[in-house]
Protein backbone atom coordinates (compact mmCIF):
# COMPACT_ATOMS: atom_id res chain seq x y z
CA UNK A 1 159.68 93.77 189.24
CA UNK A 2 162.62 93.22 191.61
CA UNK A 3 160.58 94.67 194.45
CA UNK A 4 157.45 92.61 193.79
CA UNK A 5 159.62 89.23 193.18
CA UNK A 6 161.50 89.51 196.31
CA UNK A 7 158.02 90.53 198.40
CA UNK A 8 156.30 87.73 197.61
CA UNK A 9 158.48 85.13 195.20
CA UNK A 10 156.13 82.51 192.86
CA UNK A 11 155.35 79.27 194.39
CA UNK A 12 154.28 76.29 191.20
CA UNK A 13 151.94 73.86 192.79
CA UNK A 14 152.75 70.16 191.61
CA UNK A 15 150.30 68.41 193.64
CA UNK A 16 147.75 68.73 191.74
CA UNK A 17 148.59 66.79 188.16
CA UNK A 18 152.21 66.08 188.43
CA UNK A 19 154.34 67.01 185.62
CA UNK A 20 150.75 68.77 183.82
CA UNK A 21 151.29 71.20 186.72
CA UNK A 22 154.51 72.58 185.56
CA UNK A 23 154.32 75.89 183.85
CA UNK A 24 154.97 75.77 179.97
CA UNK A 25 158.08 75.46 177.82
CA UNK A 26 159.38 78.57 176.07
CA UNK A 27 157.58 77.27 173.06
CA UNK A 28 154.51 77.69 175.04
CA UNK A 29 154.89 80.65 176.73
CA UNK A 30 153.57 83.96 175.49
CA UNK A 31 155.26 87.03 174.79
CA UNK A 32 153.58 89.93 176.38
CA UNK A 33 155.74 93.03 175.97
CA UNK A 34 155.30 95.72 178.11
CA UNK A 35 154.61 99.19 176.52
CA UNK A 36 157.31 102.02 175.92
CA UNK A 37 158.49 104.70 178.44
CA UNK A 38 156.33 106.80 176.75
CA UNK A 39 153.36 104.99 178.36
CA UNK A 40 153.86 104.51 182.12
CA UNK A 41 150.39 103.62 183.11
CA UNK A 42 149.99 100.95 180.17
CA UNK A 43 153.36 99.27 181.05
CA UNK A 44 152.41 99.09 184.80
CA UNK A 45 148.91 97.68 183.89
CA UNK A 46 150.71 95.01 181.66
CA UNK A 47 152.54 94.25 184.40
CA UNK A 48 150.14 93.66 186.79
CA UNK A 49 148.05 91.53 184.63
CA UNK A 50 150.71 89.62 184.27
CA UNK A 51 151.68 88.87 187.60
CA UNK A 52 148.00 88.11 188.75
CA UNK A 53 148.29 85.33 186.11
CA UNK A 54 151.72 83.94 187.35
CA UNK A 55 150.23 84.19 191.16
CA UNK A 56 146.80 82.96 190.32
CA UNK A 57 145.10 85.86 192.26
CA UNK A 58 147.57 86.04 194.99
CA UNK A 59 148.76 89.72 194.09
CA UNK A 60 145.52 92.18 192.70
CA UNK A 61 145.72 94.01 189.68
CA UNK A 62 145.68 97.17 191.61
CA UNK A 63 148.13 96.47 194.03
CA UNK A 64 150.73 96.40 191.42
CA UNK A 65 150.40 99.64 189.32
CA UNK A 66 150.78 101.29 193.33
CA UNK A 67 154.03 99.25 193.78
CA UNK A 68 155.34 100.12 190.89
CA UNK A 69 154.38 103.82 191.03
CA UNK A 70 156.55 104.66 194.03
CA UNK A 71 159.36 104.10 191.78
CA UNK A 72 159.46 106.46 188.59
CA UNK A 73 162.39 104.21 187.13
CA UNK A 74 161.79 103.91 183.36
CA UNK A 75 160.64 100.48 182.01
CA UNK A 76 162.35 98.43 179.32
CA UNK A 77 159.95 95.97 177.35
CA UNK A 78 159.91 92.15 178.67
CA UNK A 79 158.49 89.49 177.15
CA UNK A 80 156.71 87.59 180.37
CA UNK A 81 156.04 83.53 179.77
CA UNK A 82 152.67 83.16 181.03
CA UNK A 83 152.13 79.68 182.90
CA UNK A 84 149.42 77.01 181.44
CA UNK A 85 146.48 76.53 184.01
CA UNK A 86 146.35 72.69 185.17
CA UNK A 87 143.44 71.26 185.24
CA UNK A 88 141.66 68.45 187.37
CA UNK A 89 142.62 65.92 185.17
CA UNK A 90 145.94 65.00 182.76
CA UNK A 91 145.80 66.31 179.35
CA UNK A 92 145.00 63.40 177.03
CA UNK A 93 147.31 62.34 174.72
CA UNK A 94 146.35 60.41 171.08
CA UNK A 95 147.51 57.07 170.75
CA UNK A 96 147.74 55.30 167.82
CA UNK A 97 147.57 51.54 167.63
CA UNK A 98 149.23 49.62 164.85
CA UNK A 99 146.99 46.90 163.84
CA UNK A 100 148.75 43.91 162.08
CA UNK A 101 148.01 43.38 158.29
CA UNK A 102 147.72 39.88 157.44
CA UNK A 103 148.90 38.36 154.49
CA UNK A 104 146.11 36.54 152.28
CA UNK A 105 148.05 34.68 149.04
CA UNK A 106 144.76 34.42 146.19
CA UNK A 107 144.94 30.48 145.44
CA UNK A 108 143.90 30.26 141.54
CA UNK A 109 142.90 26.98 140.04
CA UNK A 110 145.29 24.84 138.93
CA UNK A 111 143.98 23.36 134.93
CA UNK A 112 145.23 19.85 135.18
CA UNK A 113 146.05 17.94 131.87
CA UNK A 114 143.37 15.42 130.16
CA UNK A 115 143.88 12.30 130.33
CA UNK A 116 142.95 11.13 126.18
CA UNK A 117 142.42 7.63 127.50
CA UNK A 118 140.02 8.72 130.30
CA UNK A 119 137.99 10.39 127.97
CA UNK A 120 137.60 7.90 125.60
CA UNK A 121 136.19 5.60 128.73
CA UNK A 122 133.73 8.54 129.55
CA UNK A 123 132.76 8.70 125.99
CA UNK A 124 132.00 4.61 126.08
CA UNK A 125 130.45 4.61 128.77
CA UNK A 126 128.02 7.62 128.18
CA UNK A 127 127.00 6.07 124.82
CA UNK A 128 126.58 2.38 126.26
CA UNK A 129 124.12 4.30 128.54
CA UNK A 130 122.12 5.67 125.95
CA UNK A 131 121.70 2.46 123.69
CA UNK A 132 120.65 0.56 126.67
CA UNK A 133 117.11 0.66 126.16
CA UNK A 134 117.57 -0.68 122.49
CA UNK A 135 120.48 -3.57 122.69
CA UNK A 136 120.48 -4.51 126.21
CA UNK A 137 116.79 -4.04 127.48
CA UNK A 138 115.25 -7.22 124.61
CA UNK A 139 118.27 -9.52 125.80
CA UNK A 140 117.47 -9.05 129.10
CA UNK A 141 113.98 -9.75 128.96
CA UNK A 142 114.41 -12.52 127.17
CA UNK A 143 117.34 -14.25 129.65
CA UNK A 144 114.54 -13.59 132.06
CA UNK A 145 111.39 -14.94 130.15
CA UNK A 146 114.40 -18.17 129.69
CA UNK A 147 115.12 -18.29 133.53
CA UNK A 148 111.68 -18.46 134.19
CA UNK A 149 110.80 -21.11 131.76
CA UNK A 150 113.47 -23.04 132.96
CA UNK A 151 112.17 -22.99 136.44
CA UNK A 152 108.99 -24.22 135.41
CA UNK A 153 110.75 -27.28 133.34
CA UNK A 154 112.19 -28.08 136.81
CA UNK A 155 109.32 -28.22 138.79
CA UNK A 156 107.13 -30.38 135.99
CA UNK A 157 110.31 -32.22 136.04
CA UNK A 158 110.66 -32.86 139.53
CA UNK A 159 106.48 -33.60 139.42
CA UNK A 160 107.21 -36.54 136.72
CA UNK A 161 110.09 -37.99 139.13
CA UNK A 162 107.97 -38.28 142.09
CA UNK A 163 104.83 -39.91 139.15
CA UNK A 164 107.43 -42.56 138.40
CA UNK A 165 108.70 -43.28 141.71
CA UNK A 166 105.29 -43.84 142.87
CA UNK A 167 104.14 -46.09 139.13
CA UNK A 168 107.52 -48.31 140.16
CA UNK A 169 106.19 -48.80 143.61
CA UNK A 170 102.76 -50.03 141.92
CA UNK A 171 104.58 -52.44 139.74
CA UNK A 172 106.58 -53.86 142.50
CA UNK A 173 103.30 -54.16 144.38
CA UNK A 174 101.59 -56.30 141.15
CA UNK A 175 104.87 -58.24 140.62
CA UNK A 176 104.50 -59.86 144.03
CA UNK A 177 100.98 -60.09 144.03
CA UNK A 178 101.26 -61.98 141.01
CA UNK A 179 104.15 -64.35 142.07
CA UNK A 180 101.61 -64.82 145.13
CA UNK A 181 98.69 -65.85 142.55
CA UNK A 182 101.01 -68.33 141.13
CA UNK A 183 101.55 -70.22 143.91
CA UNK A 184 97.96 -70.45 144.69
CA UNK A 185 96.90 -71.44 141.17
CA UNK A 186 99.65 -74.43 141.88
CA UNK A 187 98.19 -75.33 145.04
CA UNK A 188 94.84 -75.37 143.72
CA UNK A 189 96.23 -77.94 140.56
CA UNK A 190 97.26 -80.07 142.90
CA UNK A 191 94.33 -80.25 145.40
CA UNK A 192 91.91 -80.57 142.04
CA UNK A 193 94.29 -83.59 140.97
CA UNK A 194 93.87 -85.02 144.08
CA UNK A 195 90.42 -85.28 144.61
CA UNK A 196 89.65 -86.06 140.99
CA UNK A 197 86.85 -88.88 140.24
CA UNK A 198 85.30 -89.11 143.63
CA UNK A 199 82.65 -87.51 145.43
CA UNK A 200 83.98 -83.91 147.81
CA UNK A 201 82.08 -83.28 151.20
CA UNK A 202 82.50 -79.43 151.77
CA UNK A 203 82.35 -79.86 155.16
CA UNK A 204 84.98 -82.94 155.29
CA UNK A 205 86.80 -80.67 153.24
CA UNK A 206 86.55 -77.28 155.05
CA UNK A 207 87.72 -78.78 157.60
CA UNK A 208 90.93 -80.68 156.34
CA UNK A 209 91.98 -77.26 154.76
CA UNK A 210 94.37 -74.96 156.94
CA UNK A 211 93.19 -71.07 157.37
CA UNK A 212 95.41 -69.15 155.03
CA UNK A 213 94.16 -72.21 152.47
CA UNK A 214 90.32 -71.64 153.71
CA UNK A 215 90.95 -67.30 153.51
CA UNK A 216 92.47 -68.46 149.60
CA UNK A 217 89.26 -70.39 148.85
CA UNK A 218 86.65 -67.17 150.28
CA UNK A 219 88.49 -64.64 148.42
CA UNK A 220 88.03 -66.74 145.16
CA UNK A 221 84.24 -67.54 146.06
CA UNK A 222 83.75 -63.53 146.43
């Protein structure tokens, strides 16, 4: 071992993965013992097997049972770590992710107290409701049949007003036109005094008579 260690001493290559490149802990590592003095061969073959894994094919297998020939010393039993290969990529390590629980209080239904008084009101009103059709509905219908009587009263009533307006007109009209016959029935008095015992020419008389007194005199002849 001494001879092959100082011929050609292990090189770890940590350009590969970094810190993955590093040959494993002794809780890692392998125990590979070598085989009793007994068993020459076997312990050399052990030996070399396990320095073509520490070299990574650097040193053969058969290269090191020769080496180790040349020197009949006898061989204790070593336990050899043997390294962990790294590969192209970084070993992957599990992560675990704490995810946050929130908190959800239940909100139950709060019963809130009856109000006696508000359910009395309910109760009234629910039960007006119901005997509407048999209290209320007649008295309506007949305020309504009474409204619209009423209206009609009022319009007959305004019809009579505007009758009597226009009868007071036609008695103003015959109260002058009889004041007017009055005067004519004096007018005519007088003339017939007048002209009383003698003989009337119409045509002297026509004449003598001014026009509203002549339109008098046709109106009476028609």
């Amino acid at each position: 071992l001494t001879f092959a260690f100082g011929e050609q001493p292990p090189v770890y290559s940590t350009a590969a993965a970094g810190a993955g490149a590093r040959p494993a802990s002794s809780a890692q590592a392998q125990a590979h013992p070598v085989a009793s003095v007994s068993q020459p061969q076997n312990v050399l073959a052990g030996i070399g097997d396990a320095l073509s894994g520490i070299f990574g094919g650097g040193r053969s297998s058969q290269a090191a049972p020769s080496a180790a020939q040349s020197s009949p010393v006898p061989v204790q039993a070593v336990a050899v770590a043997q390294p962990v290969a790294a590969g192209p990529y970084p070993r992957p390590v599990a992560t675990v992710v704490a995810t946050p629980v929130v908190a959800t209080a239940v909100v139950q239904p709060t019963l809130l107290p009856i109000d006696p008084k508000k359910e009395l009101i309910e109760a009234a009103t629910m039960s007006l409701k119901d005997r509407w059709q048999q209290v209320v509905q007649p008295l309506t219908s007949e305020l309504n049949e009474q409204i619209s009587r009423r209206a009609q009263l009022q319009s007959a009533a305004e019809g009579l007003d505007e009758a009597a307006a226009a009868i007071n007109a036609a008695t103003e009209q015959a109260c002058r036109e009889k004041v007017e016959l009055k005067d004519l029935e004096v007018q005519l008095r007088a003339f017939v005094e007048a002209n009383a015992g003698r003989e009337m020419d119409p045509d002297e008389l026509a004449a003598s008579m001014d026009p509203n007194t002549k339109q008098v005199l046709e109106c009476l002849s028609e």
